[in-house]
C-alpha atoms as a PDB file:
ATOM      1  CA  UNK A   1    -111.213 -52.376  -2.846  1.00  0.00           C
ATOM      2  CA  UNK A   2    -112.166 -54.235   0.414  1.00  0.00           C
ATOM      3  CA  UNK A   3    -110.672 -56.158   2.217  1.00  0.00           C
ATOM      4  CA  UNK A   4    -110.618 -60.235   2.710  1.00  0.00           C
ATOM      5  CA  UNK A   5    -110.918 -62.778   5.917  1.00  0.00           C
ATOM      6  CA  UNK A   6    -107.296 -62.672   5.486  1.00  0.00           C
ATOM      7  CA  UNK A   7    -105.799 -59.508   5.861  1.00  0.00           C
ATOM      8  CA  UNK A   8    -103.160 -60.084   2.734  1.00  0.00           C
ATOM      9  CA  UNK A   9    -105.428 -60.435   0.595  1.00  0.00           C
ATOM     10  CA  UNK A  10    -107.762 -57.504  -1.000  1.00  0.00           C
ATOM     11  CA  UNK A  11    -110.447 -57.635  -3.860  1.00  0.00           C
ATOM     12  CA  UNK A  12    -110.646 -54.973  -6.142  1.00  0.00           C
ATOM     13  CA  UNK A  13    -112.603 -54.122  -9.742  1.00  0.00           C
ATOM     14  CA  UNK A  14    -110.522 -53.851 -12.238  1.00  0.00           C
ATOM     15  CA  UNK A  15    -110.653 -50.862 -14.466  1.00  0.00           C
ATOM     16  CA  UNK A  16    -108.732 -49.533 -17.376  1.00  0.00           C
ATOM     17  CA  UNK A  17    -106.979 -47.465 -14.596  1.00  0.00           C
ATOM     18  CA  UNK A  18    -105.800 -50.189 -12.414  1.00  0.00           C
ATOM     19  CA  UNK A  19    -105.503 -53.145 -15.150  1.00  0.00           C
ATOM     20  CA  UNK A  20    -101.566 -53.237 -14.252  1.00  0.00           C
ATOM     21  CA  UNK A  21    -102.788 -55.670 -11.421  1.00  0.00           C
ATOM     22  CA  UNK A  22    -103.131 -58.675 -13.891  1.00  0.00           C
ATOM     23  CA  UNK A  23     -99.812 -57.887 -15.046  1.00  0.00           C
ATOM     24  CA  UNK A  24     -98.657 -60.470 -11.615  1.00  0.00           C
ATOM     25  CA  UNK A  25    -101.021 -63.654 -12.201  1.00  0.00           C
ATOM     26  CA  UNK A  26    -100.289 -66.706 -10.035  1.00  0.00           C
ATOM     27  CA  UNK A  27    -100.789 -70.262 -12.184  1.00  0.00           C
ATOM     28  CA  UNK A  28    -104.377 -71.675 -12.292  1.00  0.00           C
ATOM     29  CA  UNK A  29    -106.315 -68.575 -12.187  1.00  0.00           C
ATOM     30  CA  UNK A  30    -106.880 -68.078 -15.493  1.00  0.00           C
ATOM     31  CA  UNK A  31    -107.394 -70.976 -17.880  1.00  0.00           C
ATOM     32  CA  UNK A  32    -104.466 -69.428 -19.912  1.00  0.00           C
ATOM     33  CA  UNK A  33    -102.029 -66.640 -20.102  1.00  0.00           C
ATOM     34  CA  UNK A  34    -103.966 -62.794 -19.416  1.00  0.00           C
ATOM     35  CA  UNK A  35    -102.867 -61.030 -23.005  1.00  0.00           C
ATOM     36  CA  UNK A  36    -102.703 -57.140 -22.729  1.00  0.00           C
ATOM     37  CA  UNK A  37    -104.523 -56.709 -25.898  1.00  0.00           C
ATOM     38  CA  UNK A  38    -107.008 -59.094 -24.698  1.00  0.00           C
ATOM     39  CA  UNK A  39    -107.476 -57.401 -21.637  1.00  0.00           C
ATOM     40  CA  UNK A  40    -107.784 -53.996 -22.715  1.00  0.00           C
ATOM     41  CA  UNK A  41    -110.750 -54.929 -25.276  1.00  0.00           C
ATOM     42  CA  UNK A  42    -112.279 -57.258 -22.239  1.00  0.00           C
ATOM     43  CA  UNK A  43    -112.012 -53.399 -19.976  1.00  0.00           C
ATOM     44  CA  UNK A  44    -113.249 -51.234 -23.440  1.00  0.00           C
ATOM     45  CA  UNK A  45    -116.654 -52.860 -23.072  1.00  0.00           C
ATOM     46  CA  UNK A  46    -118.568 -51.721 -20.035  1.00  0.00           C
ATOM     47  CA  UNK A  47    -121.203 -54.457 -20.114  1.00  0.00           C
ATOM     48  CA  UNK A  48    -117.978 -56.545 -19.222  1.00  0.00           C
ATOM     49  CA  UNK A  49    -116.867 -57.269 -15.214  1.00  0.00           C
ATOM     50  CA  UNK A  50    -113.736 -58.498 -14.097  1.00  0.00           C
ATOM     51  CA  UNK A  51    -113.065 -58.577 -10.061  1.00  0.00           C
ATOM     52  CA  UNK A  52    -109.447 -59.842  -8.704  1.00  0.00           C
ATOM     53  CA  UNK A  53    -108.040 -61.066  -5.501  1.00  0.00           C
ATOM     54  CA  UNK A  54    -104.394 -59.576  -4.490  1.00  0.00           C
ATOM     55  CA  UNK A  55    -101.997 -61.022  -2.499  1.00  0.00           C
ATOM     56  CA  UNK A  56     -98.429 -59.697  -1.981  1.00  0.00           C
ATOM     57  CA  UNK A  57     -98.429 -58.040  -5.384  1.00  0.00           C
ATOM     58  CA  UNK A  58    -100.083 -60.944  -7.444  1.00  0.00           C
ATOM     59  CA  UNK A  59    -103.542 -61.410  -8.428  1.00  0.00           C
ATOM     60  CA  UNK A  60    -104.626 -64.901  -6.979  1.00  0.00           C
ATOM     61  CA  UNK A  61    -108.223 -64.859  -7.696  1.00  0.00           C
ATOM     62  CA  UNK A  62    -110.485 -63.316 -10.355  1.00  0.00           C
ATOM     63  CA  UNK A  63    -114.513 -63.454 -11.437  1.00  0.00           C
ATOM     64  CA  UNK A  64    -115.479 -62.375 -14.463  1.00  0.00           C
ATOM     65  CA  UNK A  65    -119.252 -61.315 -15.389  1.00  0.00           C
ATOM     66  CA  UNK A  66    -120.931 -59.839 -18.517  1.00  0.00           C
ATOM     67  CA  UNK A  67    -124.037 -57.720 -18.127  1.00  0.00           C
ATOM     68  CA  UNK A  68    -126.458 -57.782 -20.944  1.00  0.00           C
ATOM     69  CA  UNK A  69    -129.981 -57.055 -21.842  1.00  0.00           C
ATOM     70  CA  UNK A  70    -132.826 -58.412 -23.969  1.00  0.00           C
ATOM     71  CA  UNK A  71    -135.663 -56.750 -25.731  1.00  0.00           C
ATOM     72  CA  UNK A  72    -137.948 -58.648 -22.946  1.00  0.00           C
ATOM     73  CA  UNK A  73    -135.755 -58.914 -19.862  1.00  0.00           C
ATOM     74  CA  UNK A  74    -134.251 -55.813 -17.733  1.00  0.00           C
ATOM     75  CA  UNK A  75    -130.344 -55.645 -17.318  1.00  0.00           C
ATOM     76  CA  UNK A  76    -129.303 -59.155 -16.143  1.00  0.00           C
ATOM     77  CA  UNK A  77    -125.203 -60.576 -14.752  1.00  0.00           C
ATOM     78  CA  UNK A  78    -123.893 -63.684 -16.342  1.00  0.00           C
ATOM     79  CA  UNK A  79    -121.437 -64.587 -14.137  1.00  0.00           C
ATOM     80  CA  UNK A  80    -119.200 -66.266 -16.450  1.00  0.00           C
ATOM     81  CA  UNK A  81    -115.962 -67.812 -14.838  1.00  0.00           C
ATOM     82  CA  UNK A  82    -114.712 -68.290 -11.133  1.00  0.00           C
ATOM     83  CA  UNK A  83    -110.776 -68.770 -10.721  1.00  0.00           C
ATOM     84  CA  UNK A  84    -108.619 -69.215  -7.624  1.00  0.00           C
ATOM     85  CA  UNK A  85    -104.875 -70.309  -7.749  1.00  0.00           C
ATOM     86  CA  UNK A  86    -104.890 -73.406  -6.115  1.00  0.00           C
ATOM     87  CA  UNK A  87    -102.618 -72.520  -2.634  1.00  0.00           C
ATOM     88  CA  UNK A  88    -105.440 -69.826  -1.605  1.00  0.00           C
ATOM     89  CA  UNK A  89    -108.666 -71.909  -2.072  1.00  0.00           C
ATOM     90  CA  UNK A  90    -110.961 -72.514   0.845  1.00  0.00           C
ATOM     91  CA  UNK A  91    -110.007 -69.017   1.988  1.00  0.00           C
ATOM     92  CA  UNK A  92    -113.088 -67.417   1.307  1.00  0.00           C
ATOM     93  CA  UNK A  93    -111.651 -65.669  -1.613  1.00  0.00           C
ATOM     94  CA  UNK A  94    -114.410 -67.254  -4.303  1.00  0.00           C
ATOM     95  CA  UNK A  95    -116.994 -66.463  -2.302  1.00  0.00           C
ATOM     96  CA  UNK A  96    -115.431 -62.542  -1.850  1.00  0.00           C
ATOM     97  CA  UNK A  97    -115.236 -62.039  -5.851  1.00  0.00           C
ATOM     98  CA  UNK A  98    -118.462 -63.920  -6.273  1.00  0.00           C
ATOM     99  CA  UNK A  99    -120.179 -61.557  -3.951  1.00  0.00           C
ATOM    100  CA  UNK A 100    -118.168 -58.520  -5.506  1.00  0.00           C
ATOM    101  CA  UNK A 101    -119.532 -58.911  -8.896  1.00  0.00           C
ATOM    102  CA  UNK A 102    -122.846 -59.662  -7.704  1.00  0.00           C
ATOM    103  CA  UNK A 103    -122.538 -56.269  -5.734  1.00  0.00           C
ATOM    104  CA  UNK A 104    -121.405 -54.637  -8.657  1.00  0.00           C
ATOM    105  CA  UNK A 105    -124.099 -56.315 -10.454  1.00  0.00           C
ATOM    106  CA  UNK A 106    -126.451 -54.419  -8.442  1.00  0.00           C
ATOM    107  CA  UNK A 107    -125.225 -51.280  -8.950  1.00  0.00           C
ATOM    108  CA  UNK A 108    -125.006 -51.001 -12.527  1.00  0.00           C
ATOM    109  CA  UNK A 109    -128.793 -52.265 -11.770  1.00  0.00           C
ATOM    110  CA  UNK A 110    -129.231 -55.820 -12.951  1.00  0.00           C
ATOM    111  CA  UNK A 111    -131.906 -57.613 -11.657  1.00  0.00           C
ATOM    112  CA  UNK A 112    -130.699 -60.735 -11.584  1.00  0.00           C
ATOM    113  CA  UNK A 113    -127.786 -62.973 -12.018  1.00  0.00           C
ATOM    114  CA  UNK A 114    -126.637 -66.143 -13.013  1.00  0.00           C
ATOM    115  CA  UNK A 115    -124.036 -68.798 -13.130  1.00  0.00           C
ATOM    116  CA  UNK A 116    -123.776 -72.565 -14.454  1.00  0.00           C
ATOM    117  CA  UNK A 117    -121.550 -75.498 -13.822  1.00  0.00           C
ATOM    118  CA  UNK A 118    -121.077 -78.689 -14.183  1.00  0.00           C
ATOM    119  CA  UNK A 119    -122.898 -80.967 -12.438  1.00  0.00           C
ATOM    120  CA  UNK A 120    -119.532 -83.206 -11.192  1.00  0.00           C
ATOM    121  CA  UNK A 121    -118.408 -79.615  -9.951  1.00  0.00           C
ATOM    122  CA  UNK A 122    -118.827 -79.881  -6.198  1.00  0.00           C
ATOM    123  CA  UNK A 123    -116.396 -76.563  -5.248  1.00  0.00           C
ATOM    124  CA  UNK A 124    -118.371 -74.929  -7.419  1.00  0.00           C
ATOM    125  CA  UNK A 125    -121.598 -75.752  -6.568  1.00  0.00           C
ATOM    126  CA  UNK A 126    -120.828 -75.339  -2.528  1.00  0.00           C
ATOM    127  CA  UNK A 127    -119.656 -71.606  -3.256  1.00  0.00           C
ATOM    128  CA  UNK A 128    -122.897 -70.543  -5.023  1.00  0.00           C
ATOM    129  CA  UNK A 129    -125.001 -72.008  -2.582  1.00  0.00           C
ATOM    130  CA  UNK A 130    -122.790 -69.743  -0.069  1.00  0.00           C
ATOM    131  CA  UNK A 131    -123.055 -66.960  -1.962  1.00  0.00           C
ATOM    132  CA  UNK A 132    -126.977 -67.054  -2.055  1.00  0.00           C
ATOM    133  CA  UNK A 133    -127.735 -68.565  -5.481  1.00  0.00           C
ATOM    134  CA  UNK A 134    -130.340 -71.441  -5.987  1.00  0.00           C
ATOM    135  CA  UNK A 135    -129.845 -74.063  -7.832  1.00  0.00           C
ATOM    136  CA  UNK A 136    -132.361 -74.118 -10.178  1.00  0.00           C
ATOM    137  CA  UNK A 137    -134.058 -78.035 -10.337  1.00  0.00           C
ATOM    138  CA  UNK A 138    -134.079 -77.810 -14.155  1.00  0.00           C
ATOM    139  CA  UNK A 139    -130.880 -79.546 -15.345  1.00  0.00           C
ATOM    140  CA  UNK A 140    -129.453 -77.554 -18.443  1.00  0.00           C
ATOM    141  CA  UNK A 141    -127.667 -79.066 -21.287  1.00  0.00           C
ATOM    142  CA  UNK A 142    -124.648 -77.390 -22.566  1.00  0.00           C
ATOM    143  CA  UNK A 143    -123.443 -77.042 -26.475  1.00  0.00           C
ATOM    144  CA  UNK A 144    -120.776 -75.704 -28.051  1.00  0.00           C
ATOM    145  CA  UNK A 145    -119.596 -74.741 -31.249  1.00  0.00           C
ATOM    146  CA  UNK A 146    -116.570 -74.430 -32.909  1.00  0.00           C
ATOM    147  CA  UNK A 147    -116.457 -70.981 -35.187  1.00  0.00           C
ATOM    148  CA  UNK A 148    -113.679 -69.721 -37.687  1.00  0.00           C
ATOM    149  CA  UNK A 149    -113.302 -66.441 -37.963  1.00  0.00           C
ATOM    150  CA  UNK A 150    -113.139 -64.820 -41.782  1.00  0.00           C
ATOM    151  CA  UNK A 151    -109.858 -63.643 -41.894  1.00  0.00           C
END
């Protein structure tokens, strides 16, 4: 736990231990509704990272992150998604979970990490310049695919 620019708010990782924190989530945060099952296979995995910003009992920021490896590239950090409820933004909250994750990041011993937006995404793009990330000059194209599970 440390604490923010504003002295209401604190960061903290979520663990298994502490997970009752998302039980408070104020709208916009999360692109849907935190599910307890959900959660506790998100916290079962340790290659996934989930960091959350507290205020007055209810989470009002999170980051999430998944740490992975491949057979040519050391222990890396996707950071995956960025959320803060819209009455606490331009607080300096992003940029504390962003930095939080990347810390953590560093601990568990990734050597890098990385993060994409959208291009249109200019919030997004000013926090991860303040955070230290450089945007690569390579644009990226993004597809997706829509999967049924057997069942």
């Amino acid at each position: 736990m440390c604490p923010m620019e504003a002295s209401h708010v604190t960061l903290h990782v979520v663990t298994a231990e502490n997970a009752h924190l998302l039980d408070r989530v104020a709208p916009g945060v999360f692109d849907h509704e935190v599910r307890p099952e959900l959660l506790s296979e998100f916290l079962a995995n340790p290659m996934n990272h989930i960091v959350v910003a507290v205020s007055g009992g209810t989470v009002v920021g999170m980051a999430t992150g998944i740490s992975y490896v491949h057979p040519d590239k050391p222990l890396q950090l996707f950071v995956n998604e960025v959320g803060v409820a819209d009455a606490y933004r331009r607080q300096g909250i992003g940029r504390g979970l962003v930095d939080l994750l990347l810390a953590r990041g560093e601990r568990i011993g990734c050597t890098e990490a990385w993060v994409a937006t959208e291009v249109s995404n200019a919030a997004a793009r000013a926090l991860y310049t303040s955070t230290g990330g450089v945007e690569d000059e390579e644009r990226a194209v993004v597809y997706t695919y829509e999967l049924s599970p057997e069942g």
